[in-house]
C-alpha atoms as a PDB file:
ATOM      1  CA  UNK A   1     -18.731 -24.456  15.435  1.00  0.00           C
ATOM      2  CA  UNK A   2     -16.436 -21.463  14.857  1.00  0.00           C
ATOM      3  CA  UNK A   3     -17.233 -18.578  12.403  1.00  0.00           C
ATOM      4  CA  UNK A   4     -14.707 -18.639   9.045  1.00  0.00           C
ATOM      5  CA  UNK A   5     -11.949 -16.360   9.450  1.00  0.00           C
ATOM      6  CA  UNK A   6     -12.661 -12.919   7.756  1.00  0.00           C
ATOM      7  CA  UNK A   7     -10.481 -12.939   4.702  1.00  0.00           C
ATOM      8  CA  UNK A   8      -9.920  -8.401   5.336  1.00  0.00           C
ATOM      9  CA  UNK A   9      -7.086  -7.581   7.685  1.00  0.00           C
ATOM     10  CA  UNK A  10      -8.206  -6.480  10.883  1.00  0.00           C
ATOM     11  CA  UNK A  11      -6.831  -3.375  13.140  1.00  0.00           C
ATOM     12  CA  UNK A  12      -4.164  -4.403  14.609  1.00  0.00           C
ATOM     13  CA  UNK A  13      -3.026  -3.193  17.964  1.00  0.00           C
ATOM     14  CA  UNK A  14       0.482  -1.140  16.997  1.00  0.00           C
ATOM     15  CA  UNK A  15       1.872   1.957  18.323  1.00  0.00           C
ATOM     16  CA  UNK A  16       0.728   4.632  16.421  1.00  0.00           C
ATOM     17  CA  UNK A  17       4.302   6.502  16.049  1.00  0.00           C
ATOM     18  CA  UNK A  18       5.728   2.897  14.964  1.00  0.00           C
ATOM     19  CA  UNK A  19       7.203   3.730  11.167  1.00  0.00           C
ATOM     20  CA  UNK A  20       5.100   2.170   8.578  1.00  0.00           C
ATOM     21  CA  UNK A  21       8.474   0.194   7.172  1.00  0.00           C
ATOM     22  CA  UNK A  22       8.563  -1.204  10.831  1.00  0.00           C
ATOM     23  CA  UNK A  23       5.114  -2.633  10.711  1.00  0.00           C
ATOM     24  CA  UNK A  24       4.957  -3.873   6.664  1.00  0.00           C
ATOM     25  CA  UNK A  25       6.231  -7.091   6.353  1.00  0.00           C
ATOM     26  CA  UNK A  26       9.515  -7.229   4.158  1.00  0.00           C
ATOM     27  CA  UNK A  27      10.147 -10.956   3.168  1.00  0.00           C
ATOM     28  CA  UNK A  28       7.496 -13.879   2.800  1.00  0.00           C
ATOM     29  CA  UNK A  29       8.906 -17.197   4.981  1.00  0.00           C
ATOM     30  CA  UNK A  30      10.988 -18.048   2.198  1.00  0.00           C
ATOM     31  CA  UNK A  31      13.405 -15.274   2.609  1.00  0.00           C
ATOM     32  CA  UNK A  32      12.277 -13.342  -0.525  1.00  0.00           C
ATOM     33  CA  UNK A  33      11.367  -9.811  -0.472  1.00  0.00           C
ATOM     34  CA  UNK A  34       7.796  -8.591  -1.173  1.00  0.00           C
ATOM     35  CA  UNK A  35       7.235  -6.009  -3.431  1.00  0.00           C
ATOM     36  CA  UNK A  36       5.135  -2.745  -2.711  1.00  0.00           C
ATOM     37  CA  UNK A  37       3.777   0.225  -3.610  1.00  0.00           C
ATOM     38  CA  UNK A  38       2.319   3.286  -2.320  1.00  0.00           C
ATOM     39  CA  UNK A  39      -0.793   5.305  -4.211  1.00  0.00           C
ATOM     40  CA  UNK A  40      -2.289   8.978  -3.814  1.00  0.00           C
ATOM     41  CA  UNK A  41      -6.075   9.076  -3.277  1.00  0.00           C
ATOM     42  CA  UNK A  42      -6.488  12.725  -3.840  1.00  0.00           C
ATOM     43  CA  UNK A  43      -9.585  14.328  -1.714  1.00  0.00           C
ATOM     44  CA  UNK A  44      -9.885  10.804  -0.166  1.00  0.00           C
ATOM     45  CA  UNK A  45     -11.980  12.477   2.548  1.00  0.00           C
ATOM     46  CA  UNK A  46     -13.634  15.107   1.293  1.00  0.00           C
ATOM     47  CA  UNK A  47     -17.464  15.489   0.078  1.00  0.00           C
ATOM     48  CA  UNK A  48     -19.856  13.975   2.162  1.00  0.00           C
ATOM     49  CA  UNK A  49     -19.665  11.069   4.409  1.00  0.00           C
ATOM     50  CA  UNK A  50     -21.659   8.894   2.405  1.00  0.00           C
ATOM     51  CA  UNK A  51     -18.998   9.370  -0.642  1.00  0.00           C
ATOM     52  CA  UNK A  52     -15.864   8.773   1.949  1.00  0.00           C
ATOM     53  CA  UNK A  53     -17.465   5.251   2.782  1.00  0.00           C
ATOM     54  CA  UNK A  54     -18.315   4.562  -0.852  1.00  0.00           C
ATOM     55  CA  UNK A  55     -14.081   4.907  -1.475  1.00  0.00           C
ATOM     56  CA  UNK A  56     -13.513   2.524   1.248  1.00  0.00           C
ATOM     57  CA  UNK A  57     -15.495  -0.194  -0.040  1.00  0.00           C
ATOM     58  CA  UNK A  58     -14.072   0.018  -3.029  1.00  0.00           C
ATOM     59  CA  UNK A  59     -10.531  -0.432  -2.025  1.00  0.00           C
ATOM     60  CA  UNK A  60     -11.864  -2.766   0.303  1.00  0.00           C
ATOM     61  CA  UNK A  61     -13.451  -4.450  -2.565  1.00  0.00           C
ATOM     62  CA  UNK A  62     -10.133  -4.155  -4.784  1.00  0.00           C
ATOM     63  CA  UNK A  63      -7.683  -5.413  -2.466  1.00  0.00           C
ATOM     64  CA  UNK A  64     -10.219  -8.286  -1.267  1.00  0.00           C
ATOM     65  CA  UNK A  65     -10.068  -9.260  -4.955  1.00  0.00           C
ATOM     66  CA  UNK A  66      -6.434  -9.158  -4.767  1.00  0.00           C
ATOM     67  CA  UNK A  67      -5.671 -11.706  -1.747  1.00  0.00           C
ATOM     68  CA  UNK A  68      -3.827 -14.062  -3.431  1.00  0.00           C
ATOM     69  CA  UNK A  69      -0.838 -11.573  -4.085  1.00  0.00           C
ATOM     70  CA  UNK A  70      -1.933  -8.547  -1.634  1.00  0.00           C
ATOM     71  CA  UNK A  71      -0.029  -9.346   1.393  1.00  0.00           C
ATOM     72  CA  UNK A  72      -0.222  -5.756   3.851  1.00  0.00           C
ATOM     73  CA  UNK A  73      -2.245  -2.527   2.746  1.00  0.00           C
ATOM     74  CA  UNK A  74      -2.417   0.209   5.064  1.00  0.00           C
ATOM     75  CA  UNK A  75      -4.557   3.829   4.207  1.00  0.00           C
ATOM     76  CA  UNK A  76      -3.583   6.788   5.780  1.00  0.00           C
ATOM     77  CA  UNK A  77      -6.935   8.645   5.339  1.00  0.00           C
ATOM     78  CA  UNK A  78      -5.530  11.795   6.582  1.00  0.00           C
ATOM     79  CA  UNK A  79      -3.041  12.172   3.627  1.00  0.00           C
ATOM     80  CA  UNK A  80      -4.831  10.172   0.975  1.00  0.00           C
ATOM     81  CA  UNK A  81      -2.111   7.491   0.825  1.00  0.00           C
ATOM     82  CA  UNK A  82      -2.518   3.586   0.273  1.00  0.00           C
ATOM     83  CA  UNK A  83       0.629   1.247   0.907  1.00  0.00           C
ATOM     84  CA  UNK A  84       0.215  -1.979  -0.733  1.00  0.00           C
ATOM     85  CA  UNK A  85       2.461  -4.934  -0.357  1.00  0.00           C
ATOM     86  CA  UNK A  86       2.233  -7.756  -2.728  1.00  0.00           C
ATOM     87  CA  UNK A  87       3.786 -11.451  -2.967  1.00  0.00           C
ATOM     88  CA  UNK A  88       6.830 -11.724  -5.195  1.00  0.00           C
ATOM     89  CA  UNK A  89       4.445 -12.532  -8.273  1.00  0.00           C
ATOM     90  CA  UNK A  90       5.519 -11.220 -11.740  1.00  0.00           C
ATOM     91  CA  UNK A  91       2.847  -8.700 -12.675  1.00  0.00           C
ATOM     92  CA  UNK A  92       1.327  -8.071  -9.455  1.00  0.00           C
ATOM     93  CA  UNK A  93       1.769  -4.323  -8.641  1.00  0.00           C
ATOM     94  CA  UNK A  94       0.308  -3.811 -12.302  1.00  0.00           C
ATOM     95  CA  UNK A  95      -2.606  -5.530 -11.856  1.00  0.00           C
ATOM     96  CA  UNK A  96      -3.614  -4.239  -8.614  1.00  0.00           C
ATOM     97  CA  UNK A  97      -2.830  -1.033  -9.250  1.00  0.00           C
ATOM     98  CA  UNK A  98      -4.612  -1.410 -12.974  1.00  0.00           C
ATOM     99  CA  UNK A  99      -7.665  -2.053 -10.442  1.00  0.00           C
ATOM    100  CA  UNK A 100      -7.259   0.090  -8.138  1.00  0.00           C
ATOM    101  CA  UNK A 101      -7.357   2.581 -11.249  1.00  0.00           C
ATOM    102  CA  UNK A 102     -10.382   1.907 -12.832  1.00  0.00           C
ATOM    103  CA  UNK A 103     -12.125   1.845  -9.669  1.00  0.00           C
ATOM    104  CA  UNK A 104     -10.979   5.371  -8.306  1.00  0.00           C
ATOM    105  CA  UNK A 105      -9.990   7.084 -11.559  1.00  0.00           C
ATOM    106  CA  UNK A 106      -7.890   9.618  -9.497  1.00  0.00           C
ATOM    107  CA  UNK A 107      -5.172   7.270  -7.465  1.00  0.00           C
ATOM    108  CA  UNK A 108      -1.931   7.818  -8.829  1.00  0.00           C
ATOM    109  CA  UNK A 109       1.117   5.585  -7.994  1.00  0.00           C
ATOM    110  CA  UNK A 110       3.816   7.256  -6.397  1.00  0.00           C
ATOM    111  CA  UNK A 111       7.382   5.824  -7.236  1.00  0.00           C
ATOM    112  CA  UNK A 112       9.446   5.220 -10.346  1.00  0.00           C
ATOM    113  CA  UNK A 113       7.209   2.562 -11.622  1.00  0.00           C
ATOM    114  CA  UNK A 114       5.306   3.747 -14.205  1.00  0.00           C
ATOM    115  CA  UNK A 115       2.716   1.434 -14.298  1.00  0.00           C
ATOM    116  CA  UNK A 116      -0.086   2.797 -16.439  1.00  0.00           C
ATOM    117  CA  UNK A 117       2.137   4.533 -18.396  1.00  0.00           C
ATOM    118  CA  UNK A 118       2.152   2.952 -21.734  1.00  0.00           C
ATOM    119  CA  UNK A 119       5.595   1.592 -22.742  1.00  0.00           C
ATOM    120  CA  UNK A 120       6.582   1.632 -19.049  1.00  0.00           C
ATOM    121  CA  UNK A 121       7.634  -1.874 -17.029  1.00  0.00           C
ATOM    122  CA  UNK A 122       8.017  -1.779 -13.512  1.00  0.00           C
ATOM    123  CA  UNK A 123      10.913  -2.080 -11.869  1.00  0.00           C
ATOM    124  CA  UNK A 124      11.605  -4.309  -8.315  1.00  0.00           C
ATOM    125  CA  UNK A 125       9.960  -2.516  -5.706  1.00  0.00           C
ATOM    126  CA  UNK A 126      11.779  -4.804  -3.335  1.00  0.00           C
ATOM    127  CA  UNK A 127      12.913  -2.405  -0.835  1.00  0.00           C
ATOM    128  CA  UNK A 128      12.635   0.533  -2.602  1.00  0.00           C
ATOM    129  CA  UNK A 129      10.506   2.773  -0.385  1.00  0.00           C
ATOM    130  CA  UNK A 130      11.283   0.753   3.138  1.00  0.00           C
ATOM    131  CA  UNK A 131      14.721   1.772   1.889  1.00  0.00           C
ATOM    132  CA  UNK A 132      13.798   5.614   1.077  1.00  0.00           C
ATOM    133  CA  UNK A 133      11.822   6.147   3.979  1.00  0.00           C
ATOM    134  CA  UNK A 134      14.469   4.198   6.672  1.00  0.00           C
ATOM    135  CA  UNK A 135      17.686   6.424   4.972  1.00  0.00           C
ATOM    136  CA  UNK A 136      15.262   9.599   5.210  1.00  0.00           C
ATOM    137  CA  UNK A 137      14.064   8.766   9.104  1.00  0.00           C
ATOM    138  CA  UNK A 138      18.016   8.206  10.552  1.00  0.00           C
ATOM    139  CA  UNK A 139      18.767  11.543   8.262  1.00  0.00           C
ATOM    140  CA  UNK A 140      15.749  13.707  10.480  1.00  0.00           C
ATOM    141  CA  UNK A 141      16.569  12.134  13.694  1.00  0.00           C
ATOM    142  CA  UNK A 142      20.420  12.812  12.801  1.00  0.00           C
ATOM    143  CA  UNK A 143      19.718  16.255  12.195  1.00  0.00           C
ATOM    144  CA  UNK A 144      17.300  16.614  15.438  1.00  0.00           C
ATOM    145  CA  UNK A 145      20.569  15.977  17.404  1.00  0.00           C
ATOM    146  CA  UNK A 146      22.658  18.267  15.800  1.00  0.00           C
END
């Protein structure tokens, strides 16, 4: 009899100098893009130990609520930075992020969202940073040649 699958991701076995908008999916089988989002987890690693494995249980515990929609997440504990991507579902990047929120009180989306900000809807996400962050990586390796 097998074990169940674990429903976290695991690590997977990628080049560290791969680009992060190489490794995040883009578009679900369908063709359609996935949204995403990337938030700031300010002193993410500071304190004591004990306080640094608290946070990752509870994004563990957030996103692990959030497997219906959360499709990729990735946490860059060096800078404090979570990338989230999410299904194509109306509403999703709110409500994840509304979580991820209440649970560490100091994340703070990055991007032109506004989500949290009263009177504020989100915008697509699809592509948005992939897009950013591809246009920005050709424009340092085009200046690295010249």
């Amino acid at each position: 009899m097998n074990p169940p699958p674990h429903p976290l991701p695991t690590k997977t076995r990628l080049l560290a100098w791969d680009p992060l908008w190489t490794r995040a999916p883009a578009r679900d089988a369908l063709g359609r893009p996935y949204g995403d989002f990337m938030v700031r987890i300010p002193d993410l690693r500071t304190g004591q130990a004990g306080l640094f494995r608290h946070r990752l249980a509870v994004l563990t515990q957030v996103l692990t609520k959030h497997l219906d929609v959360v499709v990729f997440a990735e946490l860059n504990t060096r800078l404090g930075l979570l990338w989230v991507t999410v299904k194509p579902v109306p509403g999703s990047i709110r409500r994840v992020y509304a979580d991820l929120r209440s649970a560490l009180p100091a994340a703070r989306i990055i991007g032109p969202w506004g989500v949290g900000e009263p009177g504020k809807q989100p915008r697509s996400t699809a592509g948005g940073f992939r897009q950013f962050y591809r246009d920005r990586l050709r424009r340092a390796i085009r200046h690295q040649k010249n």
